[in-house]
C-alpha atoms as a PDB file:
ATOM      1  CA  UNK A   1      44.458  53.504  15.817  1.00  0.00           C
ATOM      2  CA  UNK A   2      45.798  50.698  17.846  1.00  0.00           C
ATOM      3  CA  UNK A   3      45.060  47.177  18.227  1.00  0.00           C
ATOM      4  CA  UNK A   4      44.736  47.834  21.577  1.00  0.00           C
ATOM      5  CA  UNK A   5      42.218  50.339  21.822  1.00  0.00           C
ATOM      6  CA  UNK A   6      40.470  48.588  18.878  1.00  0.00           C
ATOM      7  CA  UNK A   7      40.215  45.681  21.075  1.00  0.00           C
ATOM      8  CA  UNK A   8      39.060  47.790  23.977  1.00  0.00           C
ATOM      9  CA  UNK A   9      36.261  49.086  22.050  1.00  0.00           C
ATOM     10  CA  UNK A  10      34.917  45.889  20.741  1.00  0.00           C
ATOM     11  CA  UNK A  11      35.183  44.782  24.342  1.00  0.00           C
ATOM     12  CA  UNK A  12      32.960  47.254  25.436  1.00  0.00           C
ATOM     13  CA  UNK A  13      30.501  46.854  21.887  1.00  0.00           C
ATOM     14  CA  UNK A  14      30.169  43.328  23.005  1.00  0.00           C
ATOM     15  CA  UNK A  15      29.280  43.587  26.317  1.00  0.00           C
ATOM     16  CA  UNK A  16      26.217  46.385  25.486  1.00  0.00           C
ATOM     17  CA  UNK A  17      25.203  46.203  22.006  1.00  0.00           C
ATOM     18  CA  UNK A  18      27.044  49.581  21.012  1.00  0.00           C
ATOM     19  CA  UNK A  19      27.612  48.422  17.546  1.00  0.00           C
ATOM     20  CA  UNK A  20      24.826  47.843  14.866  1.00  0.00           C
ATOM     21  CA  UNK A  21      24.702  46.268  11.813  1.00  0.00           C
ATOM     22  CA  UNK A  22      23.084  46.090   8.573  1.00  0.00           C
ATOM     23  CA  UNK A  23      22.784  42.180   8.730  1.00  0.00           C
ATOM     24  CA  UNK A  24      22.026  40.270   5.421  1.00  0.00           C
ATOM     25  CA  UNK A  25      23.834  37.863   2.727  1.00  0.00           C
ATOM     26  CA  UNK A  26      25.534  39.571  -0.193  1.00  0.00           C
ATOM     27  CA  UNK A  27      25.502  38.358  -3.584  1.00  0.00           C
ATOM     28  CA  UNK A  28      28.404  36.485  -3.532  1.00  0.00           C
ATOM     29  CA  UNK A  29      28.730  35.409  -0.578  1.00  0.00           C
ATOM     30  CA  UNK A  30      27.004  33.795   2.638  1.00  0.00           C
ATOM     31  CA  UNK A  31      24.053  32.194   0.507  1.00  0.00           C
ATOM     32  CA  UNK A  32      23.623  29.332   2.256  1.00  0.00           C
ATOM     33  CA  UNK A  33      22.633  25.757  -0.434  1.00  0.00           C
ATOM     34  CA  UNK A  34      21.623  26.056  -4.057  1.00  0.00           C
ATOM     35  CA  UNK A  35      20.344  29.001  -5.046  1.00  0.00           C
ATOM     36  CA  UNK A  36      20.001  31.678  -7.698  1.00  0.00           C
ATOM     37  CA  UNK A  37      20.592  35.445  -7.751  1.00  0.00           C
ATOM     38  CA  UNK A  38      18.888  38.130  -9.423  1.00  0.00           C
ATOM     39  CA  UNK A  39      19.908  42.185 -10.256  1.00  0.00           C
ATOM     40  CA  UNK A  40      17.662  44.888  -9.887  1.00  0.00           C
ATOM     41  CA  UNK A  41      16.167  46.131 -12.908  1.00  0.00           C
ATOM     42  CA  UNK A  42      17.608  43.086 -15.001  1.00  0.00           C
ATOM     43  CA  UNK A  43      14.856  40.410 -16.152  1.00  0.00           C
ATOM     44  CA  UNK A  44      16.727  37.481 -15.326  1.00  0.00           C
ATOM     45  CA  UNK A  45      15.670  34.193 -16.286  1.00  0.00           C
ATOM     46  CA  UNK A  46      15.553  31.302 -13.514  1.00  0.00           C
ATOM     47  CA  UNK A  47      14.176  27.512 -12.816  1.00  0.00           C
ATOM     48  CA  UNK A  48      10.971  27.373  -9.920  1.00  0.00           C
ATOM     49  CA  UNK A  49       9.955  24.647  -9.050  1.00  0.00           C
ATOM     50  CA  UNK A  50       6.480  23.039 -10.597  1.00  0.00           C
ATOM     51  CA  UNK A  51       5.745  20.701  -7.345  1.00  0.00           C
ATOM     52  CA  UNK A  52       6.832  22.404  -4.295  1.00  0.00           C
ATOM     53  CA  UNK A  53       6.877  26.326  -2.743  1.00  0.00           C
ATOM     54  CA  UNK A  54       9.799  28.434  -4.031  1.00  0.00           C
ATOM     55  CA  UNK A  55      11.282  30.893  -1.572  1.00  0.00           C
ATOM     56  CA  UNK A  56      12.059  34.491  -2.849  1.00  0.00           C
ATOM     57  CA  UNK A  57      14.567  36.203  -0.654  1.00  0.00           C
ATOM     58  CA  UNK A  58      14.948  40.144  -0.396  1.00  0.00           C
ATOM     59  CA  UNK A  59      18.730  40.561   1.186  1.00  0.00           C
ATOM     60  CA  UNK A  60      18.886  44.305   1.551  1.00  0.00           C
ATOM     61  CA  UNK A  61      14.775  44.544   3.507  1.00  0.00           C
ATOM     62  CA  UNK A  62      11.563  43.641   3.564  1.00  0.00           C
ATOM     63  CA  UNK A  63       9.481  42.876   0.057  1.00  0.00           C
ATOM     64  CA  UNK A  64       7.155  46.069  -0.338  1.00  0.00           C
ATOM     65  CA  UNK A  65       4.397  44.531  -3.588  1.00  0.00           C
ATOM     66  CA  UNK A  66       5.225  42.179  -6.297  1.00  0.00           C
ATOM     67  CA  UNK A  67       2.761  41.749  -9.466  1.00  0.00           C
ATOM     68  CA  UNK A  68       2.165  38.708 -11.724  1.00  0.00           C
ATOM     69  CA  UNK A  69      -0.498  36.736 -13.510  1.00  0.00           C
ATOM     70  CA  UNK A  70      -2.899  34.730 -11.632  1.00  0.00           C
ATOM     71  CA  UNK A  71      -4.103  32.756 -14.383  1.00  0.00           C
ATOM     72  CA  UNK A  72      -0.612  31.161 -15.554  1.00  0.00           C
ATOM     73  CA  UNK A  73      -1.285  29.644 -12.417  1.00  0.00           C
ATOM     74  CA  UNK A  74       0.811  30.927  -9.656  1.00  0.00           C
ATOM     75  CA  UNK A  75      -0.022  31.501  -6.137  1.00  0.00           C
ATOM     76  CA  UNK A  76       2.229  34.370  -4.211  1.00  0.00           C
ATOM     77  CA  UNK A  77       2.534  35.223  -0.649  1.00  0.00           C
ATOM     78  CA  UNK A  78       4.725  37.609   0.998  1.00  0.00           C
ATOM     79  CA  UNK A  79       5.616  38.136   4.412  1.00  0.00           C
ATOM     80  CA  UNK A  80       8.437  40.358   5.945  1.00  0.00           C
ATOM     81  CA  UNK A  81      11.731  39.649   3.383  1.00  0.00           C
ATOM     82  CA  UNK A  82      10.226  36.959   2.140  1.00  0.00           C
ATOM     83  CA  UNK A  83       7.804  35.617  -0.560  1.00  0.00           C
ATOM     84  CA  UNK A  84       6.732  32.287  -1.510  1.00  0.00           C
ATOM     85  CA  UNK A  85       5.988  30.937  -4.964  1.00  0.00           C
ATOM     86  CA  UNK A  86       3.567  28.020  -5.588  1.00  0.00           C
ATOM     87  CA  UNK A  87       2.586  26.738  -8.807  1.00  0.00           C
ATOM     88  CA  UNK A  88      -1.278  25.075  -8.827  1.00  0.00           C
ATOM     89  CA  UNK A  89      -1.285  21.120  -9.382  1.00  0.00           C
ATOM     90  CA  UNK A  90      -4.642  20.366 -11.463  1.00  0.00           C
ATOM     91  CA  UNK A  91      -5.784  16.786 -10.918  1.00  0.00           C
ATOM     92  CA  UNK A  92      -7.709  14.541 -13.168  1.00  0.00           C
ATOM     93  CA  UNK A  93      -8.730  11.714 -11.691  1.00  0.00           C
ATOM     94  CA  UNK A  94      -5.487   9.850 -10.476  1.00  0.00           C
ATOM     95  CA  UNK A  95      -3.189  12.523 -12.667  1.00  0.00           C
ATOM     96  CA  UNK A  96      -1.470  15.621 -11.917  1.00  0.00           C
ATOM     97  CA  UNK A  97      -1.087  18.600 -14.255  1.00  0.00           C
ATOM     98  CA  UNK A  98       1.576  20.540 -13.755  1.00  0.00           C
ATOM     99  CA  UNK A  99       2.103  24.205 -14.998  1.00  0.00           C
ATOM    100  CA  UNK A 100       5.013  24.494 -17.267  1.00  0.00           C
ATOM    101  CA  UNK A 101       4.082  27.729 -19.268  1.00  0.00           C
ATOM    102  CA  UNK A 102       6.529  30.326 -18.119  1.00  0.00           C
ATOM    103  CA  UNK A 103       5.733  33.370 -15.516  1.00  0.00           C
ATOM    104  CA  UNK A 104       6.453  37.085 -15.378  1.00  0.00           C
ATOM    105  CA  UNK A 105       7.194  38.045 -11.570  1.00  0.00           C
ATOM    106  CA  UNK A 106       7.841  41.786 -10.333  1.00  0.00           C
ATOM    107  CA  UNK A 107       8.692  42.210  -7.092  1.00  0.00           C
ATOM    108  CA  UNK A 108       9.578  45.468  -5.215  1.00  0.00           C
ATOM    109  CA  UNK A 109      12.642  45.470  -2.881  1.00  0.00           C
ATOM    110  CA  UNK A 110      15.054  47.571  -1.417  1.00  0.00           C
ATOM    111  CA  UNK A 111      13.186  50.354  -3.636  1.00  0.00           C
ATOM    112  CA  UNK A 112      13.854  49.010  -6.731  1.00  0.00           C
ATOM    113  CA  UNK A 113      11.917  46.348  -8.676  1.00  0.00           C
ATOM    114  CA  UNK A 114      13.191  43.267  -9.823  1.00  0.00           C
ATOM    115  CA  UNK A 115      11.923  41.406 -12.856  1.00  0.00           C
ATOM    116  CA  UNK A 116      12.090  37.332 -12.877  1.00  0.00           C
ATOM    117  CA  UNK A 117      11.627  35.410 -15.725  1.00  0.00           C
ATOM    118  CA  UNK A 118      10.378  32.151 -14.029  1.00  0.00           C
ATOM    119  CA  UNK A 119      10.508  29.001 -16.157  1.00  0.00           C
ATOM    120  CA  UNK A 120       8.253  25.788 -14.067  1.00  0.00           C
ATOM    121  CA  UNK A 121      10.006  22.730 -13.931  1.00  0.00           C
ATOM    122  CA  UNK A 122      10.417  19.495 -12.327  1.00  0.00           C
ATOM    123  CA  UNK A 123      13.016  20.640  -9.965  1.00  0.00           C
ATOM    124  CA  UNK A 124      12.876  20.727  -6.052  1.00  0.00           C
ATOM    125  CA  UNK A 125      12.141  24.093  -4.204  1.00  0.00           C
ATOM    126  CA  UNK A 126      14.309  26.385  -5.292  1.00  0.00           C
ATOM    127  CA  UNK A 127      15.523  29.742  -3.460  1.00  0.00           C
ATOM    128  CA  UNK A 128      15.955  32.771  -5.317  1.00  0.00           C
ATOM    129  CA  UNK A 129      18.115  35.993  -3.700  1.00  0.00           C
ATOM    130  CA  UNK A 130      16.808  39.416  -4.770  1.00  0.00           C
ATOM    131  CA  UNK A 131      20.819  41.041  -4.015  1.00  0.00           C
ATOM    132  CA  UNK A 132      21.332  44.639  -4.341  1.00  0.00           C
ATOM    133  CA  UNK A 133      22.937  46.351  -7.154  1.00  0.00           C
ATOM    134  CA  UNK A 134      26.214  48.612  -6.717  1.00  0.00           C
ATOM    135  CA  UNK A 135      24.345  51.666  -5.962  1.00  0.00           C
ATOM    136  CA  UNK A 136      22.245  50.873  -3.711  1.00  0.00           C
ATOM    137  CA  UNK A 137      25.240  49.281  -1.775  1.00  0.00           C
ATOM    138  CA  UNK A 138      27.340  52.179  -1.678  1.00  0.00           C
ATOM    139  CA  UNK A 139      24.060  54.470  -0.757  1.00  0.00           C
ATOM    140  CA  UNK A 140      23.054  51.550   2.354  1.00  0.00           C
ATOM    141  CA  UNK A 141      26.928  52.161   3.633  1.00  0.00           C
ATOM    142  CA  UNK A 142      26.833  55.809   3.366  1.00  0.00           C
ATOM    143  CA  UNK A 143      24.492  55.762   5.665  1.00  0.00           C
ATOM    144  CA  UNK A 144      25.501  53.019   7.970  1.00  0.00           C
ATOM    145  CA  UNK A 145      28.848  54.698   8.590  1.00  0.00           C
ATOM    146  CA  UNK A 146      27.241  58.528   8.497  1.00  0.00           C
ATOM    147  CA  UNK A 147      26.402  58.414  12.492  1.00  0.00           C
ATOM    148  CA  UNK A 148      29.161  57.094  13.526  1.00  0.00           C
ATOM    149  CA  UNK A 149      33.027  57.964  14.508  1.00  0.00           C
ATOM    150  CA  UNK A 150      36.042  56.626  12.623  1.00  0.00           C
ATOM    151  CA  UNK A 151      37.188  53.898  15.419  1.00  0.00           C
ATOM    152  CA  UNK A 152      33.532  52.992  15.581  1.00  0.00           C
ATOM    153  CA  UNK A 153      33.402  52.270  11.441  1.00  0.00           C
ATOM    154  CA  UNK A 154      36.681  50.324  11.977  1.00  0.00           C
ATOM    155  CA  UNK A 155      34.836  48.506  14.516  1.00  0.00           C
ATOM    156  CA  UNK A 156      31.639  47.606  12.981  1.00  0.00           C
ATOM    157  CA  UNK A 157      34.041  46.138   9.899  1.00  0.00           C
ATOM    158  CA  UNK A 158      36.012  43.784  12.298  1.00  0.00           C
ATOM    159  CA  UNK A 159      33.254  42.962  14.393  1.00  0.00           C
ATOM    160  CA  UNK A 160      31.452  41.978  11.197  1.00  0.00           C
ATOM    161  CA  UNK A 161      34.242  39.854  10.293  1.00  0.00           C
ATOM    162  CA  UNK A 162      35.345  38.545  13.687  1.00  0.00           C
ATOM    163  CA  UNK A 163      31.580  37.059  13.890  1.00  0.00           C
ATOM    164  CA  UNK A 164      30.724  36.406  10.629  1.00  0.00           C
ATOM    165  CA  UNK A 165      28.043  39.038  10.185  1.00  0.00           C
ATOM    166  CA  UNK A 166      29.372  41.362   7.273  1.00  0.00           C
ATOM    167  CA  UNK A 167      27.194  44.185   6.521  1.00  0.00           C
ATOM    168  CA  UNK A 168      25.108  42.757   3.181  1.00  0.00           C
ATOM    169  CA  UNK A 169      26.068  46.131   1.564  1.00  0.00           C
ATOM    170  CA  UNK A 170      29.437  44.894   1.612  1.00  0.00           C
ATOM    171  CA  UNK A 171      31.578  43.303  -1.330  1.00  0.00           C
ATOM    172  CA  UNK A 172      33.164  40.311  -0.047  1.00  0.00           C
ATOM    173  CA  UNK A 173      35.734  38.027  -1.596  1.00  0.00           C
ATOM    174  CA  UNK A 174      37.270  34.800  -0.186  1.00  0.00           C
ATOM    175  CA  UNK A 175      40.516  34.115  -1.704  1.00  0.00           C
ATOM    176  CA  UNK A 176      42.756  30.205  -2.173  1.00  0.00           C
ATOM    177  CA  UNK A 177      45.791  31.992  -1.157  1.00  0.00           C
ATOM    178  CA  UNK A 178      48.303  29.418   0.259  1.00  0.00           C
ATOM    179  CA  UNK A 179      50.267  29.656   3.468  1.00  0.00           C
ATOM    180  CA  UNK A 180      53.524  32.324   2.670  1.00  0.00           C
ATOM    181  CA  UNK A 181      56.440  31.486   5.476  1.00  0.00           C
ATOM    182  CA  UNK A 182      57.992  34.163   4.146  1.00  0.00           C
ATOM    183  CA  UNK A 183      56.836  37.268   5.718  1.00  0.00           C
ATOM    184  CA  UNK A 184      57.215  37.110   9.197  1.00  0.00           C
ATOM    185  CA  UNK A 185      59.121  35.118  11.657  1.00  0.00           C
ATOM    186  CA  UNK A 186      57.548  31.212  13.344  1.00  0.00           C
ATOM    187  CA  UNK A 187      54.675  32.147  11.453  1.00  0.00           C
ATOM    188  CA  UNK A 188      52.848  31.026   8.020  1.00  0.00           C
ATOM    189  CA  UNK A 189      50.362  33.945   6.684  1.00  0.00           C
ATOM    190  CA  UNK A 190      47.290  33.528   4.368  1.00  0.00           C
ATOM    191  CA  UNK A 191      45.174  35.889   3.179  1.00  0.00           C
ATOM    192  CA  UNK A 192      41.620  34.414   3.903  1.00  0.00           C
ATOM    193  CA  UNK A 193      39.417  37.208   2.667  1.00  0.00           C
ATOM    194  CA  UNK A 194      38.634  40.806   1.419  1.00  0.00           C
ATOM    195  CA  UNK A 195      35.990  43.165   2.610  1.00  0.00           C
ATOM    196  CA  UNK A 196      34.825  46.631   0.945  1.00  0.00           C
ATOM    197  CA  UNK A 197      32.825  48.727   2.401  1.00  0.00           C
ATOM    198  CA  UNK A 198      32.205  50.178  -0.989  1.00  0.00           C
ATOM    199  CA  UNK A 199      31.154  53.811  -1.647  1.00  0.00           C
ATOM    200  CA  UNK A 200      33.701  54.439   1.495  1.00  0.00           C
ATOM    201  CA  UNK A 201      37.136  54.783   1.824  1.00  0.00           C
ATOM    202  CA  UNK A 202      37.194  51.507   4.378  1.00  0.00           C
ATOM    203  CA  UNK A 203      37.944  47.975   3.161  1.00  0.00           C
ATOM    204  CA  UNK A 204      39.539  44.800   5.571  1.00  0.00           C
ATOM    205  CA  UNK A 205      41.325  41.805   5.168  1.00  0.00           C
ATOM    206  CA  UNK A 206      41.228  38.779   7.367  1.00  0.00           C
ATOM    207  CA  UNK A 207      44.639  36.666   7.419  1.00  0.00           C
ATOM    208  CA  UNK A 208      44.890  33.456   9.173  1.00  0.00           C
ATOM    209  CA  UNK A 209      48.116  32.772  10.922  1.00  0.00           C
ATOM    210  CA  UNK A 210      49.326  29.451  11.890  1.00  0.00           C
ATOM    211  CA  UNK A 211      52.452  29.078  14.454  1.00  0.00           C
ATOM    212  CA  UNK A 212      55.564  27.628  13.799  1.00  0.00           C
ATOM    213  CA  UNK A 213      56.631  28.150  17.800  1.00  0.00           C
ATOM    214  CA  UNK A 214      54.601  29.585  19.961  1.00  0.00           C
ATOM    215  CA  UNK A 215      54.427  33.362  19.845  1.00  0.00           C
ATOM    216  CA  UNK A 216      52.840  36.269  21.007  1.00  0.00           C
ATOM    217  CA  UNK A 217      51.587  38.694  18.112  1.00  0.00           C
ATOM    218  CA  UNK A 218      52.369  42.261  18.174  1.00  0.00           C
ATOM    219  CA  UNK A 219      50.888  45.241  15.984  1.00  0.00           C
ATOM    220  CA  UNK A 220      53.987  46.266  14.963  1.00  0.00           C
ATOM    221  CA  UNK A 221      55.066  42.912  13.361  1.00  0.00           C
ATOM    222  CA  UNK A 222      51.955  43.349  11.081  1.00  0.00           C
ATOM    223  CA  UNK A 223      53.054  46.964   9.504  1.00  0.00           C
ATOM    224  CA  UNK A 224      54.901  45.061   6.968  1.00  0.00           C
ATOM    225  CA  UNK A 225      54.555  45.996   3.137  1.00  0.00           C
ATOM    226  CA  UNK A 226      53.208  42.588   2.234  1.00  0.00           C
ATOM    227  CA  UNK A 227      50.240  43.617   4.269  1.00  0.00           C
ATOM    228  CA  UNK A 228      49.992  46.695   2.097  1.00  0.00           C
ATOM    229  CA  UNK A 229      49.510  50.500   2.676  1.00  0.00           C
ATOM    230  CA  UNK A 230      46.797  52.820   4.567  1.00  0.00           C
ATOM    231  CA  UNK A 231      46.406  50.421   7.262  1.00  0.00           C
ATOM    232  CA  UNK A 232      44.380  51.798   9.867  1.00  0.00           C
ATOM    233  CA  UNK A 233      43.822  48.986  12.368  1.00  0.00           C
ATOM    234  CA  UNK A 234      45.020  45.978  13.166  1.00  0.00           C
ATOM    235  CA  UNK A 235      42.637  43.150  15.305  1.00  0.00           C
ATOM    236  CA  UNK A 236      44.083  39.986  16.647  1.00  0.00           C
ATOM    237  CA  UNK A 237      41.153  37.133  17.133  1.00  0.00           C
ATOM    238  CA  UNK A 238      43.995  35.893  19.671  1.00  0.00           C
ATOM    239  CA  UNK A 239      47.143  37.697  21.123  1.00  0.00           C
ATOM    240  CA  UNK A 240      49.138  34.600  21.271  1.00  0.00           C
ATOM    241  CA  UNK A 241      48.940  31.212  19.388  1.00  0.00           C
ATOM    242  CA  UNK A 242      50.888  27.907  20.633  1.00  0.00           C
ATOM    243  CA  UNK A 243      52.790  25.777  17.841  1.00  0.00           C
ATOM    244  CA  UNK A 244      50.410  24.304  15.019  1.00  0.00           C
ATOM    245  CA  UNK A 245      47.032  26.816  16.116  1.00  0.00           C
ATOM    246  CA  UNK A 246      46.000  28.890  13.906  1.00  0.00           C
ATOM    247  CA  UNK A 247      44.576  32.229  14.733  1.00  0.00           C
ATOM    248  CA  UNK A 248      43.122  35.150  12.546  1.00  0.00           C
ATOM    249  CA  UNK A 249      44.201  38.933  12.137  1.00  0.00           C
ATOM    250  CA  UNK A 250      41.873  41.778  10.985  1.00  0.00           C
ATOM    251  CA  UNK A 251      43.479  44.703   8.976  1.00  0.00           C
ATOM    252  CA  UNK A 252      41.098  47.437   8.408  1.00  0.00           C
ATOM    253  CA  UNK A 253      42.552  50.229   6.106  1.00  0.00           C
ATOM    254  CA  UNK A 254      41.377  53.563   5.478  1.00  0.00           C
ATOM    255  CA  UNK A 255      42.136  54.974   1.657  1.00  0.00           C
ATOM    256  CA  UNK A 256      43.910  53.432  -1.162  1.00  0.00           C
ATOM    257  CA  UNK A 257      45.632  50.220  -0.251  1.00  0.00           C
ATOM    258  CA  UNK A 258      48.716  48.746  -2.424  1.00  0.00           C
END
């Protein structure tokens, strides 16, 4: 498929909402401040806070129950994909007890339960991420790429990308990679990223490409072996960059890349 009718398309997805996506955070990536991460079915120890509400996130939907004991003195509420945690202060007098005796929480999400092993302390309000586990991901982008055609799955991956809204099913890894003047000609390459829509045959990377001269970019330059095999699409953010900007490129591939 070309760049050009790739472009075309997300043209035309922009203007009337003809893409969708499975918005979220992955585990790895996208969590926004300190916070911790917890498996399905995997009782996973973590710090709560003893003072203030703790914020329980469910990335792949909304929390369907959660159980736990009342009298180690917790307080739960729940609403949409998100619960909150609160921990009772007893006073006496002018003093503050605070629990410290650690609690047993269950909660249900995506379909699956996940078990947290809270431990009270003296910490501020923490955030915990319920993430999905591998199957469930590759189930969630079986069906988000079931309805639709294989220029709109290319789509949806560098739309996702383009705007910073990857699918939460997907597995996302940034990379340190350094600028390689190597490859092609009055430009410097890096690989920024690496996107897998896993369970499919569709991954993506995102390079970012700064000018030596000004240039315009071309598809064709970008079927080079350093960008590896099975490349399926290729999306410029820009189609022509002056000396010292830096743009970004989108290379979806479709099967095994090298």
């Amino acid at each position: 498929m070309s760049s050009l009718a790739i472009k075309s398309y997300l043209r035309v997805a922009l203007a009337f909402g003809l893409v969708s996506f499975v918005t979220g955070l992955t585990a790895a990536q996208d969590i926004p401040g300190p916070h911790q991460s917890v498996l399905p079915d995997v009782p996973t120890a973590i710090i709560l806070s003893n003072r203030d509400t703790n914020r329980i996130v469910c990335v792949s939907g909304d929390i369907e129950g959660y159980r736990f004991s009342e009298e180690k003195g917790a307080v739960v509420d729940s609403s949409g994909s998100e619960a909150f945690i609160k921990f009772l202060i007893e006073k006496f007098g002018e003093e503050q007890k605070y629990v410290q005796v650690r609690s047993e929480f269950y909660f249900q999400c995506g379909g699956v339960t996940y078990t947290l092993l809270a431990a009270p302390q003296d910490v501020p309000a923490m955030a915990v991420y319920l993430v999905p586990g591998t199957g469930q991901n590759q189930s969630a982008n079986r069906v988000l790429f079931s309805p639709l055609s294989e220029e709109e799955r290319a789509v949806t991956i560098t739309l996702g990308m383009l705007k910073d809204d990857i699918p939460a099913s997907f597995s996302v890894r940034d990379t340190n990679d350094r600028y390689n003047q190597h490859v092609l000609p009055r430009l410097d390459v890096r690989l920024h990223r690496e996107v897998s829509a896993v369970g499919t045959a569709y991954s993506a990377r995102e390079y970012r490409l700064r000018a030596r001269s000004s240039i315009e970019l071309l598809e064709r330059a970008f079927l080079h072996p350093f960008f590896g095999a099975a490349i399926y699409a290729v999306t410029f953010e820009r189609t022509s960059l002056e000396a010292g900007e830096v743009g970004r490129v989108i290379i979806v591939y479709r099967g095994v890349q090298s």
